[in-house]
N, C-alpha and C. Protein backbone atom coordinates (compact mmCIF):
# COMPACT_ATOMS: atom_id res chain seq x y z
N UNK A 1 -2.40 0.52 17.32
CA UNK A 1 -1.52 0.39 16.19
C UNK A 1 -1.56 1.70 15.39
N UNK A 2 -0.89 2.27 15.44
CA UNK A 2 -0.35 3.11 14.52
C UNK A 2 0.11 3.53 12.92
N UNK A 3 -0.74 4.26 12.09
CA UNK A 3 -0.91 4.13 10.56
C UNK A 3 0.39 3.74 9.85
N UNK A 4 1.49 3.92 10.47
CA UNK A 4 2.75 3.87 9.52
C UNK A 4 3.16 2.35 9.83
N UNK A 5 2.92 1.35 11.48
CA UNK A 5 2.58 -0.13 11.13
C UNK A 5 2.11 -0.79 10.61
N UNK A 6 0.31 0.05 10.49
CA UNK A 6 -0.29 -1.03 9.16
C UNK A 6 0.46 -0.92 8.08
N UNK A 7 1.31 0.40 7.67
CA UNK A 7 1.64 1.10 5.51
C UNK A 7 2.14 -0.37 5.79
N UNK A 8 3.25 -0.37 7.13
CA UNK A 8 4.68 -1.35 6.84
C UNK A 8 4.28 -2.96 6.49
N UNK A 9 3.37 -3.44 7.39
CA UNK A 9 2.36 -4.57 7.32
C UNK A 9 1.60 -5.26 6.05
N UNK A 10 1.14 -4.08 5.68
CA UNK A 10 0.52 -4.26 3.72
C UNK A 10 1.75 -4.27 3.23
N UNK A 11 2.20 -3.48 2.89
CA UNK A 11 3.54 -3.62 2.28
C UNK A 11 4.56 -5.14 2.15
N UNK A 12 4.55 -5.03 3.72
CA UNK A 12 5.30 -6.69 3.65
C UNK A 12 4.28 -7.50 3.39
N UNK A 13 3.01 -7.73 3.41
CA UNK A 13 2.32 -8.55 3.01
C UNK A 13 2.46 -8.57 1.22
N UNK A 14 2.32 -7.56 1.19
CA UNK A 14 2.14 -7.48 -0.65
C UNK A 14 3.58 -7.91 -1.35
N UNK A 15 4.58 -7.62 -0.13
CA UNK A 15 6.26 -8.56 -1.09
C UNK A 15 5.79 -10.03 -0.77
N UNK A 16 5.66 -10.48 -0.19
CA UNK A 16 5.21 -11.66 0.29
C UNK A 16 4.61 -12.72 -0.93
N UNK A 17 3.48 -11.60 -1.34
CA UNK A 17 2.78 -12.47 -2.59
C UNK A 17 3.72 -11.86 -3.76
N UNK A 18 4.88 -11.34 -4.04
CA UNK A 18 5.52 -10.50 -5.02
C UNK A 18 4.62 -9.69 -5.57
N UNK A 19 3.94 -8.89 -5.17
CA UNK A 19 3.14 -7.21 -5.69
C UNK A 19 4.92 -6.99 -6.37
N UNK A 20 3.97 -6.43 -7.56
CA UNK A 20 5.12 -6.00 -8.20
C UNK A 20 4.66 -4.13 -8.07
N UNK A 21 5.53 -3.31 -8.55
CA UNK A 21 5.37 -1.77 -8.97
C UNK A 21 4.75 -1.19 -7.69
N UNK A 22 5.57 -1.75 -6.27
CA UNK A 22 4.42 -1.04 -5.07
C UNK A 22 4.52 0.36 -4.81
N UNK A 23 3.68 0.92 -4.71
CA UNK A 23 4.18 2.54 -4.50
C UNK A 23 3.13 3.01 -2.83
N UNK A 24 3.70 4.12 -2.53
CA UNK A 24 3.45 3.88 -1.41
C UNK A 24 2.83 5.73 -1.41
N UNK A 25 1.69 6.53 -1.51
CA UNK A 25 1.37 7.52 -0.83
C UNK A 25 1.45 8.04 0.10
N UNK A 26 1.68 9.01 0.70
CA UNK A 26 1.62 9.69 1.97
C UNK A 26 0.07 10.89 1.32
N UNK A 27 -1.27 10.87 2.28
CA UNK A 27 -1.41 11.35 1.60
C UNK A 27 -2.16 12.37 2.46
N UNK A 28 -1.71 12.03 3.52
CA UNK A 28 -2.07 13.06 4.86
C UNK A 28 -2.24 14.62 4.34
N UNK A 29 -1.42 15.44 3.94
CA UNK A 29 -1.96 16.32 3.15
C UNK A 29 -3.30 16.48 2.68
N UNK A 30 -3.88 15.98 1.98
CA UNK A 30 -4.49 15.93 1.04
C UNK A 30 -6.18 15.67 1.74
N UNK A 31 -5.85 14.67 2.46
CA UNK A 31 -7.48 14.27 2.95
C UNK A 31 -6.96 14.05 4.63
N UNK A 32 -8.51 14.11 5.56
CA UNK A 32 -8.44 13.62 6.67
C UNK A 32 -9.45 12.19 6.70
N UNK A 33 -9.47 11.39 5.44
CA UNK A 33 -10.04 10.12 5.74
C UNK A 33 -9.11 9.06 6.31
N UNK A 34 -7.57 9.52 5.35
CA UNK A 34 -6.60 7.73 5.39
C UNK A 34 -5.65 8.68 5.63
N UNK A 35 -4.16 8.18 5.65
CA UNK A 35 -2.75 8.57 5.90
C UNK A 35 -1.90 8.22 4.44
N UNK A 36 -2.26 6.90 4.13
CA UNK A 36 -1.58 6.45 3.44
C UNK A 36 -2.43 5.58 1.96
N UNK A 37 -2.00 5.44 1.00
CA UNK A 37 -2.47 4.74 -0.32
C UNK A 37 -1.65 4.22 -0.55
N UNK A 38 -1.32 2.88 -0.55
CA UNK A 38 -0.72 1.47 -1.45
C UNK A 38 -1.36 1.28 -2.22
N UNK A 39 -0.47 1.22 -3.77
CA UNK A 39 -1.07 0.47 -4.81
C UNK A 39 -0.32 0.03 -5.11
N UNK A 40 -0.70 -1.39 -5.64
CA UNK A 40 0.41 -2.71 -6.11
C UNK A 40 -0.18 -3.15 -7.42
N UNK A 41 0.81 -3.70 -8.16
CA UNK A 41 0.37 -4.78 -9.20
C UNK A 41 0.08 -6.21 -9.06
N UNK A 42 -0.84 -7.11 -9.62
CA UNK A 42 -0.82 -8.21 -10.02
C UNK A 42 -0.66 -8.52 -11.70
N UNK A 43 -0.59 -9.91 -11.71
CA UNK A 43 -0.44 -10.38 -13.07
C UNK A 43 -1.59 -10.56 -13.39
N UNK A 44 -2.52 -11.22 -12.22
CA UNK A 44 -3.53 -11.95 -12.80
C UNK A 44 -4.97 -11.85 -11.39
N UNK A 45 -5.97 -12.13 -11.82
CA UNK A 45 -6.96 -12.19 -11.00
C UNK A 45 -7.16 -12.80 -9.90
N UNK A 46 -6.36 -13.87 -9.98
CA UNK A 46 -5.87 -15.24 -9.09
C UNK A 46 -4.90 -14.46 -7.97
N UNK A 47 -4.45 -13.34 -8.45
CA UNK A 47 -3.10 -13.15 -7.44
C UNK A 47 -3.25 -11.85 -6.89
N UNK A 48 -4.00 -11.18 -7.26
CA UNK A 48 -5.23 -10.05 -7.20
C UNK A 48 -5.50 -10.40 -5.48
N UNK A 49 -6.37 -11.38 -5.39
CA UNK A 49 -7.08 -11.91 -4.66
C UNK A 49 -6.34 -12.23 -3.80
N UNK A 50 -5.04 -13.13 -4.02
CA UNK A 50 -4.24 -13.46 -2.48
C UNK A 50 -3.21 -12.50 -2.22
N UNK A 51 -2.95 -11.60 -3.01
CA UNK A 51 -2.37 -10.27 -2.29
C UNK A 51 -3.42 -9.56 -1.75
N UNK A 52 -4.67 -9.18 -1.81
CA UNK A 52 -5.63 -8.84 -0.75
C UNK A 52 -6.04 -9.49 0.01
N UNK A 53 -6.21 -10.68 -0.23
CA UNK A 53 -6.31 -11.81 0.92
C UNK A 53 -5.42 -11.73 2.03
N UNK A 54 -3.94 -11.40 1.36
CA UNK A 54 -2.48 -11.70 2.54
C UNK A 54 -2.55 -10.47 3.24
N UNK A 55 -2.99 -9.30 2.76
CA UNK A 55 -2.59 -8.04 3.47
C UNK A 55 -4.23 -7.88 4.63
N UNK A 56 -4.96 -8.68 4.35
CA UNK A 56 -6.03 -8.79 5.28
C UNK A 56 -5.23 -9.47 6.40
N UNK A 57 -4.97 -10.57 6.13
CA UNK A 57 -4.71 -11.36 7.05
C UNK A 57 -3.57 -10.52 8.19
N UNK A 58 -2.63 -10.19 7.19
CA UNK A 58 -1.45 -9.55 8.08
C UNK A 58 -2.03 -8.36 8.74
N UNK A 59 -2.70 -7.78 8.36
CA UNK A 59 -3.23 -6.59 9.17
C UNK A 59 -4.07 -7.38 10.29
N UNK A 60 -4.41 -8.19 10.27
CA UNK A 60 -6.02 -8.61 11.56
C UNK A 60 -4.56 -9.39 12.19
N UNK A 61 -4.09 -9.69 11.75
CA UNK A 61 -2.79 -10.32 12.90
C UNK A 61 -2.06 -9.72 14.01
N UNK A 62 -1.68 -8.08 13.64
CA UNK A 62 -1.54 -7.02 14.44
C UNK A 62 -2.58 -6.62 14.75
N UNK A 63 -4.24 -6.71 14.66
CA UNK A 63 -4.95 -5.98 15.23
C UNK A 63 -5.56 -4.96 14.41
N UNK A 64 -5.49 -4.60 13.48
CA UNK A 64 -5.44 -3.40 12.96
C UNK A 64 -6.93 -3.82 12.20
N UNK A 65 -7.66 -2.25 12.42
CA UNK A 65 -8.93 -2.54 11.84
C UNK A 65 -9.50 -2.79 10.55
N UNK A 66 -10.12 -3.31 10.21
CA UNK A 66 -10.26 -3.45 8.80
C UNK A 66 -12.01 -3.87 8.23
N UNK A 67 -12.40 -2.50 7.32
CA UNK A 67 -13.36 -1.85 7.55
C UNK A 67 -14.25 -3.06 6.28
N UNK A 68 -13.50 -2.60 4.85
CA UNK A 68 -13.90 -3.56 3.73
C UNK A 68 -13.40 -3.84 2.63
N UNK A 69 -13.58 -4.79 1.87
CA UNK A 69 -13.02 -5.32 0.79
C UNK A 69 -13.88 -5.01 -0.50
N UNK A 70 -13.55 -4.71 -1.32
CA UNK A 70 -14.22 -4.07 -2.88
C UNK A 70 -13.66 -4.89 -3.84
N UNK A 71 -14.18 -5.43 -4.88
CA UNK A 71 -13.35 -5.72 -6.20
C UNK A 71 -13.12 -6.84 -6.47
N UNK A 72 -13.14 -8.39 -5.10
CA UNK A 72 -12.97 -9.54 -5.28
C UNK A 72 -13.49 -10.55 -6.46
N UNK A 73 -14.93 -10.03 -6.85
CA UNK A 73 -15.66 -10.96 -7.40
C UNK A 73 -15.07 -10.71 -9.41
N UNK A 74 -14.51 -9.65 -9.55
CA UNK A 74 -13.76 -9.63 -10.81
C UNK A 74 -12.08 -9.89 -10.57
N UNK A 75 -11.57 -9.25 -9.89
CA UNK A 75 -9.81 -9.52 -9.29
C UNK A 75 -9.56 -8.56 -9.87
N UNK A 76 -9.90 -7.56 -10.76
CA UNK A 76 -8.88 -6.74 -11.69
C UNK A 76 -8.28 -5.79 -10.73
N UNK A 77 -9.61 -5.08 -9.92
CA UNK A 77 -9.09 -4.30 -9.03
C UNK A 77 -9.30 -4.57 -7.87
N UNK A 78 -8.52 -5.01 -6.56
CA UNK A 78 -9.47 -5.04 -5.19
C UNK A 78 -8.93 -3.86 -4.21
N UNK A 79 -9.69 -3.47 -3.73
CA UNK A 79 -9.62 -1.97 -2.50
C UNK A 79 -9.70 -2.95 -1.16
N UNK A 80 -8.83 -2.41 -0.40
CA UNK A 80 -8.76 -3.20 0.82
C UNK A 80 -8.26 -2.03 2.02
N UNK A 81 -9.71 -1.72 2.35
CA UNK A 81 -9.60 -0.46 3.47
C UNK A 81 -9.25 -0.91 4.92
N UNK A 82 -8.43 -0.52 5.52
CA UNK A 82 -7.85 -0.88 6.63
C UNK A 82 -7.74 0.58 7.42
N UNK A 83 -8.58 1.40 6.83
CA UNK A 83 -8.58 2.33 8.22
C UNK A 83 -7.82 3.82 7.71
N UNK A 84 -6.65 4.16 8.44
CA UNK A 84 -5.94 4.78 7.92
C UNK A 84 -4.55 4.67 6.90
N UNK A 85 -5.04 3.39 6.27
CA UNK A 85 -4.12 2.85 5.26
C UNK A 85 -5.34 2.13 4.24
N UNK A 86 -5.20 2.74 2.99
CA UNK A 86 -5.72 1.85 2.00
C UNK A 86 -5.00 1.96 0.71
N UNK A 87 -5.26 0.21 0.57
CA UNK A 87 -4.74 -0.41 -0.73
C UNK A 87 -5.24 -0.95 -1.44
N UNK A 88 -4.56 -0.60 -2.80
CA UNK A 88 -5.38 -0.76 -4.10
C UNK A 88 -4.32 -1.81 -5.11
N UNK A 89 -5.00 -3.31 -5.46
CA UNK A 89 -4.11 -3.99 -5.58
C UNK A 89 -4.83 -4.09 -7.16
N UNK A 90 -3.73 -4.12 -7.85
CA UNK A 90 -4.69 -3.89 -9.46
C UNK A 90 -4.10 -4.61 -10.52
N UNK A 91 -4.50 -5.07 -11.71
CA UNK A 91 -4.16 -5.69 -12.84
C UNK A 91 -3.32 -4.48 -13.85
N UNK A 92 -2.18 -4.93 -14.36
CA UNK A 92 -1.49 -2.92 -14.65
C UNK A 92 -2.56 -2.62 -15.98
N UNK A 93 -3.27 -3.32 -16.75
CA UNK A 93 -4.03 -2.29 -17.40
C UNK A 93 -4.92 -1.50 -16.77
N UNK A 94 -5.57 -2.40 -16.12
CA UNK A 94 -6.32 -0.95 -14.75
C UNK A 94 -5.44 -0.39 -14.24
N UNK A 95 -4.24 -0.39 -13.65
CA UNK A 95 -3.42 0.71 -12.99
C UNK A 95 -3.00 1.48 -13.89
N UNK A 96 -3.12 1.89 -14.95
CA UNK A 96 -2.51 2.22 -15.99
C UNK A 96 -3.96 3.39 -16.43
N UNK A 97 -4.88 3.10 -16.38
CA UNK A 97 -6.24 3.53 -17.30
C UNK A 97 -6.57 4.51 -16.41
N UNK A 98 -6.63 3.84 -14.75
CA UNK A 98 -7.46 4.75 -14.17
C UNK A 98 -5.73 5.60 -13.09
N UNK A 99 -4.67 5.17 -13.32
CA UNK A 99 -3.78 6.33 -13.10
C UNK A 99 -3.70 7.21 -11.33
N UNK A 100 -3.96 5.60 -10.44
CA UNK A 100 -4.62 6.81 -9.16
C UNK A 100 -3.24 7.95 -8.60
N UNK A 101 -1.93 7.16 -9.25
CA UNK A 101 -0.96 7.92 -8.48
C UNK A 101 -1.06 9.58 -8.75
N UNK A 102 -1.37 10.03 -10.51
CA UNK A 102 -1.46 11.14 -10.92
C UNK A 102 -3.24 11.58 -10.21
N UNK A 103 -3.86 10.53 -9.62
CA UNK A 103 -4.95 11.14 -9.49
C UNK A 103 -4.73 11.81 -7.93
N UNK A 104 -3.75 10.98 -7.11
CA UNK A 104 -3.53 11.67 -5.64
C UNK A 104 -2.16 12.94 -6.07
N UNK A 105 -1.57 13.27 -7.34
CA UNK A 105 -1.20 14.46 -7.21
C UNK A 105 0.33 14.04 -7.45
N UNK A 106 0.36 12.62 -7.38
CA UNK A 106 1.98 12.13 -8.10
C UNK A 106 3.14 12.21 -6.76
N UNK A 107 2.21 11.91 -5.62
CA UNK A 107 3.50 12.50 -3.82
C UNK A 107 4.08 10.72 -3.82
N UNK A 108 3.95 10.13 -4.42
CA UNK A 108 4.33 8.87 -3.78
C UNK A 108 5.92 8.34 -4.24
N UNK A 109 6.21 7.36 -3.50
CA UNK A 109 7.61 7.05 -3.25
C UNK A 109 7.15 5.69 -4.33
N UNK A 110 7.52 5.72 -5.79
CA UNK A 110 7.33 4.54 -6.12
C UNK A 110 8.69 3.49 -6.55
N UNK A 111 8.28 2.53 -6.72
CA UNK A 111 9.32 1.22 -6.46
C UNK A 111 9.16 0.33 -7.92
N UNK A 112 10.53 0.04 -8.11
CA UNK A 112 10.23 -1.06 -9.19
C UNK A 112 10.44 -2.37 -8.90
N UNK A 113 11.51 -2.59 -7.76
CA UNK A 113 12.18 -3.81 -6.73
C UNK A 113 11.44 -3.47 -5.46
N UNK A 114 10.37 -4.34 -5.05
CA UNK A 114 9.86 -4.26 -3.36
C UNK A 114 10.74 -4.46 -2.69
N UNK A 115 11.80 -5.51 -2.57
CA UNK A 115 12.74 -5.92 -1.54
C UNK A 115 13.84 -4.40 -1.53
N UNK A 116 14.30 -4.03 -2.26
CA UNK A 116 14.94 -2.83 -2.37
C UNK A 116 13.66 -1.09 -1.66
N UNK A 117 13.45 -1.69 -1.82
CA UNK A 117 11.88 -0.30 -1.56
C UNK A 117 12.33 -0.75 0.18
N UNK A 118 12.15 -1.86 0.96
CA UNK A 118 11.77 -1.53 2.25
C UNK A 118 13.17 -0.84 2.76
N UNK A 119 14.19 -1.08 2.47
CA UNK A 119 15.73 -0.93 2.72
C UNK A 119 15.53 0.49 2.78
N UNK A 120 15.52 0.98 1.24
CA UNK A 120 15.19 2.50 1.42
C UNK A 120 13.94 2.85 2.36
N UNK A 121 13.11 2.86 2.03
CA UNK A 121 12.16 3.65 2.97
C UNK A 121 11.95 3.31 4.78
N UNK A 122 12.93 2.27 4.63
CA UNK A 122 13.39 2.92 6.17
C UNK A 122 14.46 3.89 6.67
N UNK A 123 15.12 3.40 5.55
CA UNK A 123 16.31 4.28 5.89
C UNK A 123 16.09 6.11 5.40
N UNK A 124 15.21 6.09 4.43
CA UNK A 124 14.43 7.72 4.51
C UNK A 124 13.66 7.97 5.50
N UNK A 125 13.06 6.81 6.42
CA UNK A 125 12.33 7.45 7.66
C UNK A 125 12.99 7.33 8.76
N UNK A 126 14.41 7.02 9.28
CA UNK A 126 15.39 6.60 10.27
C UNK A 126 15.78 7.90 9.76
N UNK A 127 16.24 8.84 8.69
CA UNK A 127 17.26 9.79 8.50
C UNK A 127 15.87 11.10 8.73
N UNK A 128 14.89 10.91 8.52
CA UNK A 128 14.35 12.18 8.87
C UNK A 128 13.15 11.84 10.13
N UNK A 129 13.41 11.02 11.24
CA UNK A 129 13.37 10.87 12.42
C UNK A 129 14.59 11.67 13.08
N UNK A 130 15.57 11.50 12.60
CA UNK A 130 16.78 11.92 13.20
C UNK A 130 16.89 13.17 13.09
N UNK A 131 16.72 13.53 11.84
CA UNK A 131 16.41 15.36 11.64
C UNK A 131 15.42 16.14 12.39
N UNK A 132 14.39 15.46 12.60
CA UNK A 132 13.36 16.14 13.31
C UNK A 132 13.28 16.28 14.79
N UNK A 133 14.31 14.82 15.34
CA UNK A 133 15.18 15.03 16.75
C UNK A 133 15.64 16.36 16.92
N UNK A 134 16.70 16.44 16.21
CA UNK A 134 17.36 17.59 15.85
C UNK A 134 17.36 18.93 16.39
N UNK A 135 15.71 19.42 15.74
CA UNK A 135 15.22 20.32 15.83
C UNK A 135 14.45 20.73 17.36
């Protein structure tokens, strides 16, 4: 499985539970640990938990490895490492305080509508698949 199946996998897992504010890193640049950083919102601690819960599940469904879970026993924040995709599912005053998008350098594609987010970001990776044919 391939890093840009798991991004797609969390992702649809996290519309699933409605993650609100999902934003999506590329952050290959930057480090050779992960590819990618998802961070999502919850409302609440309760929902914290089954949006990391769901994006576990959906990832071990394809196969995809999945190393560990951080953050469950409060909900505010949970880290859910899957390898070369990790996501950070957070309460927005923690997403807000600790700021990871400005902390990876501000590269991410962020979303205010998830269902609108997958439309586009396929269709930005179908149009520069095609470009890179191209070449």
């Amino acid at each position: 499985m391939n890093p840009e199946q798991i991004r797609d996998a969390a992702i649809a897992a996290l519309e699933d539970i409605k993650a609100r504010d999902i934003e999506i890193l590329d952050v290959r640049d930057l480090t050779s640990m992960f590819d990618w950083v998802l961070i999502a919102s919850a409302d609440s601690s309760r929902q914290t938990r089954a949006l990391a819960s769901h994006v576990l599940d959906k990832a071990r469904e394809l196969g995809a490895r999945t190393s560990r879970v951080e953050g469950e026993g409060s909900g505010e924040w949970i880290l859910v490492d899957l390898g070369s995709v990790v996501v950070h599912v957070m309460q927005p005053t923690v997403r807000e305080f600790y700021n990871l998008s400005e902390l990876w350098g501000g590269r991410g594609l962020p979303t205010r509508n998830p269902s609108s987010f997958g439309r586009a970001f396929a269709m930005r990776h179908a149009d520069a698949g095609s470009s890179s044919a191209a070449h």
